[in-house]
Structure formats: C-alpha cells, structure tokens
C-alpha atoms as a PDB file:
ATOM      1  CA  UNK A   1     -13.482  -1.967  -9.149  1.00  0.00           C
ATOM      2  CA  UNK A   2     -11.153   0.956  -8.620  1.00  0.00           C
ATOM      3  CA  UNK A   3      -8.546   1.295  -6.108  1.00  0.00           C
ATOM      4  CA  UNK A   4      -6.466   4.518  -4.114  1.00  0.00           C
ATOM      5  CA  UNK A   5      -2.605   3.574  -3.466  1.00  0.00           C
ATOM      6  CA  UNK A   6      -1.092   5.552  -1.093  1.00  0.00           C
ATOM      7  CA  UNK A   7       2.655   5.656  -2.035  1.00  0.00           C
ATOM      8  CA  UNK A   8       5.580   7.688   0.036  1.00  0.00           C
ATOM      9  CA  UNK A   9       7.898   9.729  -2.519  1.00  0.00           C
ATOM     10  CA  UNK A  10      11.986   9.847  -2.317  1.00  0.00           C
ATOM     11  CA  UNK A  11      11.430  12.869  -0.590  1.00  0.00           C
ATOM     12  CA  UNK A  12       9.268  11.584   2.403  1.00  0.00           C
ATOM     13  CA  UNK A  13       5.971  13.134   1.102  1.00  0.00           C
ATOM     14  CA  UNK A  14       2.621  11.031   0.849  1.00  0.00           C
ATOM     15  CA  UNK A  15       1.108  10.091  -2.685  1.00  0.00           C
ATOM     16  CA  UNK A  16      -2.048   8.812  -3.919  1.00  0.00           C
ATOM     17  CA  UNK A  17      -3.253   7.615  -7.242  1.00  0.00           C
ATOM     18  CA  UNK A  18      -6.663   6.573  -8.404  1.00  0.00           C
ATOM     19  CA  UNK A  19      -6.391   2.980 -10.557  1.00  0.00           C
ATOM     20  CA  UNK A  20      -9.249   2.460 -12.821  1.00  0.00           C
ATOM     21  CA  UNK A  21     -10.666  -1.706 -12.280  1.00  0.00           C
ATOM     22  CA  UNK A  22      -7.901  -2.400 -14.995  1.00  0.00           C
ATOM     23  CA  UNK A  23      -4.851  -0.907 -13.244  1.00  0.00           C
ATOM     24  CA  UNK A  24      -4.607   2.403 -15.044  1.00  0.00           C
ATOM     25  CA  UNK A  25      -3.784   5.130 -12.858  1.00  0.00           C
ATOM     26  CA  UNK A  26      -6.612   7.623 -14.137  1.00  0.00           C
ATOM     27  CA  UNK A  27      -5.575  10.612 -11.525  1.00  0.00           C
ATOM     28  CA  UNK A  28      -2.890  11.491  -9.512  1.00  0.00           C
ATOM     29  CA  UNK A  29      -2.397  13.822  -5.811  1.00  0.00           C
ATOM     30  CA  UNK A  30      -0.102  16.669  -5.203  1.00  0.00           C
ATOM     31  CA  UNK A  31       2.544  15.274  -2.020  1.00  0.00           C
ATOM     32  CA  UNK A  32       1.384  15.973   1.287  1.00  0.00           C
ATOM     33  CA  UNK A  33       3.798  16.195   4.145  1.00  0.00           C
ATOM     34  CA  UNK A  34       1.368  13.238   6.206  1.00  0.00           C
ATOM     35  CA  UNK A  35      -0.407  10.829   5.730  1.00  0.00           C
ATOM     36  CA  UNK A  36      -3.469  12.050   7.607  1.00  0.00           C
ATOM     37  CA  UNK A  37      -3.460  14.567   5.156  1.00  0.00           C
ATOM     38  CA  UNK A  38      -3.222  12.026   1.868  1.00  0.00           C
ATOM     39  CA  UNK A  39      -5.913  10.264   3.410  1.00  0.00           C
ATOM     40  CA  UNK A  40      -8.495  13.567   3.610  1.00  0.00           C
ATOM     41  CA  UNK A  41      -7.098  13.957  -0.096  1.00  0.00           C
ATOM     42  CA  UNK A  42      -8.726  10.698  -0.819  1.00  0.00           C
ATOM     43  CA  UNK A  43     -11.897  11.656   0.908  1.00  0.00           C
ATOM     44  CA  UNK A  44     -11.674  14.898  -0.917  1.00  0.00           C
ATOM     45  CA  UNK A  45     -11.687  12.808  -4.160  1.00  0.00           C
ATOM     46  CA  UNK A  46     -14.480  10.640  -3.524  1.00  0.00           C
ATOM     47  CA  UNK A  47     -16.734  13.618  -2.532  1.00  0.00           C
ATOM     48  CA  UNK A  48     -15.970  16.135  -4.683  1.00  0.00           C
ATOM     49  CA  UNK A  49     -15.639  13.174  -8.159  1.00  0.00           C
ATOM     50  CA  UNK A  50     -19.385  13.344  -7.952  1.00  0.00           C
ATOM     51  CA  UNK A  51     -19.800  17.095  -8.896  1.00  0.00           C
ATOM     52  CA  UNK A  52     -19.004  17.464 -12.772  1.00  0.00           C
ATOM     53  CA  UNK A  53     -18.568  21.367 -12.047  1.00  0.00           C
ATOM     54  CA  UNK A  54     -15.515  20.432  -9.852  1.00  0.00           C
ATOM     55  CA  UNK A  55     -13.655  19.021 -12.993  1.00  0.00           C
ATOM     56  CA  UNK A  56     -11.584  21.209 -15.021  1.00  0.00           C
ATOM     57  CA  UNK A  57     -11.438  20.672 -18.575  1.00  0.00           C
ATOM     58  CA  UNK A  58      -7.837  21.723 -19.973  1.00  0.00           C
ATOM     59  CA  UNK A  59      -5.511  21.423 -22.408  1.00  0.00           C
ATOM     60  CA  UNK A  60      -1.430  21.517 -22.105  1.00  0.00           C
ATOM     61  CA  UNK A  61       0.927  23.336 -24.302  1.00  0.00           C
ATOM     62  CA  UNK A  62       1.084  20.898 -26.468  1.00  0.00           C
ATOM     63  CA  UNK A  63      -2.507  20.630 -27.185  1.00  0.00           C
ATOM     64  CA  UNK A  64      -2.878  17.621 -25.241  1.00  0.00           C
ATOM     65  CA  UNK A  65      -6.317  17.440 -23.407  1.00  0.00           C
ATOM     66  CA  UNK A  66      -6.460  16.823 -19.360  1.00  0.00           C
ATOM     67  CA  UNK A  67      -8.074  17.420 -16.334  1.00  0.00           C
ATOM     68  CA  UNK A  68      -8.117  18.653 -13.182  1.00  0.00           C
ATOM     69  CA  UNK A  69     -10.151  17.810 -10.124  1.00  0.00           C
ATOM     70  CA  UNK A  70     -10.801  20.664  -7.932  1.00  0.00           C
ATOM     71  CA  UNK A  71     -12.252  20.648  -4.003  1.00  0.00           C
ATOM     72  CA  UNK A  72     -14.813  23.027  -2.720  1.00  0.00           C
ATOM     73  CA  UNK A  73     -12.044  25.483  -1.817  1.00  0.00           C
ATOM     74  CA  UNK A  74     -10.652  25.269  -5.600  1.00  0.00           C
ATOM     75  CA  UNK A  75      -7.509  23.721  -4.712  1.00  0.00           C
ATOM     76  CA  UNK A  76      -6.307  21.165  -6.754  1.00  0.00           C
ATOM     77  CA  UNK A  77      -7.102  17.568  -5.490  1.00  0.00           C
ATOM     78  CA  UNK A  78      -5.864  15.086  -8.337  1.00  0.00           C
ATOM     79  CA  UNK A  79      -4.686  15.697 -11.973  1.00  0.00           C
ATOM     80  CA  UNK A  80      -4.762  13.329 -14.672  1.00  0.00           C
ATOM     81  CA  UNK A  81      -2.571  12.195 -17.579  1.00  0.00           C
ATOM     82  CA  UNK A  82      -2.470  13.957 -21.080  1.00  0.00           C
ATOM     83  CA  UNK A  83      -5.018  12.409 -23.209  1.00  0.00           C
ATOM     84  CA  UNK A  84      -4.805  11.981 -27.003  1.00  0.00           C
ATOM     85  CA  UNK A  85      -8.406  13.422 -27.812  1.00  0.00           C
ATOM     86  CA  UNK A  86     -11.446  15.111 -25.880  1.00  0.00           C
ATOM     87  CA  UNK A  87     -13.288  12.124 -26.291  1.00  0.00           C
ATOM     88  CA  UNK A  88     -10.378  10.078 -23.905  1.00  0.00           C
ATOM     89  CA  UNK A  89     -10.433  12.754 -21.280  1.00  0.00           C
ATOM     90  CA  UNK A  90     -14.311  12.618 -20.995  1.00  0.00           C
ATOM     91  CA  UNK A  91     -13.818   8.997 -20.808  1.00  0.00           C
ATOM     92  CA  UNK A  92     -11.220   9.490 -18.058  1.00  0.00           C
ATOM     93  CA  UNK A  93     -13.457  11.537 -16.078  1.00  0.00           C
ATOM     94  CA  UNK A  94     -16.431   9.550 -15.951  1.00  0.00           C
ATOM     95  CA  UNK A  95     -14.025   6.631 -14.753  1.00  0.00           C
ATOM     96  CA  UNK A  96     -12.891   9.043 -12.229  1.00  0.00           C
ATOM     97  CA  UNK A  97     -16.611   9.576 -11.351  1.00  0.00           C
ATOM     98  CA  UNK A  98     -17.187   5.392 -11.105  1.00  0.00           C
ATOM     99  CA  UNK A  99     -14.744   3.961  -9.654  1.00  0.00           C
ATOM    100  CA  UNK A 100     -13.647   6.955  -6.295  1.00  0.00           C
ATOM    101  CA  UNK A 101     -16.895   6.583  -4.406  1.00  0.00           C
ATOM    102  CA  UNK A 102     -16.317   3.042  -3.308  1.00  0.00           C
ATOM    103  CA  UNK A 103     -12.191   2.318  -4.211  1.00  0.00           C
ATOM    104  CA  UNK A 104     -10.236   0.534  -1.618  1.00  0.00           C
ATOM    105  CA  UNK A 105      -7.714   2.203  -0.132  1.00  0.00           C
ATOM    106  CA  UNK A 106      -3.939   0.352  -0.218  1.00  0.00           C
ATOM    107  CA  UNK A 107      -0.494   1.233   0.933  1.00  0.00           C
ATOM    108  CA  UNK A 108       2.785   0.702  -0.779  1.00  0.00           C
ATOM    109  CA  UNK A 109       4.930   2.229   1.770  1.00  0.00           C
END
C-alpha cells in the first residue's frame, strides 16, 4: 500500500510526496506555506488521481516523458519524475491512480 509524507523544506514550506507500496516516490507537491494547506493538497490528490483527464501527459526538453496531475481549477497538484519511456510514465500513473485513494498519511517534520 501507498503512503503521503508530509516533509517541511529548508525554507519552512510544507511538502508531500506520494510513495508507491515499494517506497518509490511516484509524485511530488509544489511547497505550501502551511500545513493545512499540504494536507488539502493531499486530498486534492486522492480526488482528482481518479480522473485520467486530470493527468497531463508531457515530455521535458530532453525528451524525457512525465506527468503532471492537475485539480479541477488546473493548477498543478503533484508532478512526477522523468521517465525513460511512455510505457514507464503510463505505469507511473496508474500507480498514482492505486495507491492515493487509500495512502496513509505520515509526517517527517
């Protein structure tokens, strides 16, 4: 099973990434100035994970596919690693889709 960690950054903002069962962080947050607000962003991600259209399908400079997870609003929730082929981002979005609706939620404060 999947897990959210809730990390604080050298500059006092709030972090969260998503860990696939295996320990591989498989998306990432913006920093948020609170921790209320880190916590909606993990909320966010659980809700809006579900909806395929809310996934954006990129690829970086270097030709590296990725993705990023969007809310309702179209701001970006989560972002994931570069991934050596399609095929490996697909995968990492359907572990996205598994494992946020029922992570647990831990701090490393």
């Amino acid at each position: 099973m999947g897990s959210f960690l809730i990390t604080k950054r050298a500059n006092g903002e709030f972090q969260f990434v998503l860990k696939a069962g295996n320990g591989q962080v498989i998306l990432a947050s913006e920093g948020y100035t609170t921790k209320a607000a880190c916590e909606n962003g993990i909320e966010s991600v659980r809700k809006n994970s579900q909806d395929d259209a809310r996934f954006d399908r990129l690829e970086s400079k270097n030709g590296k596919p990725y993705f990023n997870l969007k809310a309702t609003n179209g701001q970006i929730i989560g972002n994931s690693e570069m991934y050596e082929s399609v095929a490996a981002r697909e995968n990492g979005i359907e572990s996205v889709k598994k494992n946020a609706p029922d992570a647990d939620v831990k701090e490393n404060l």
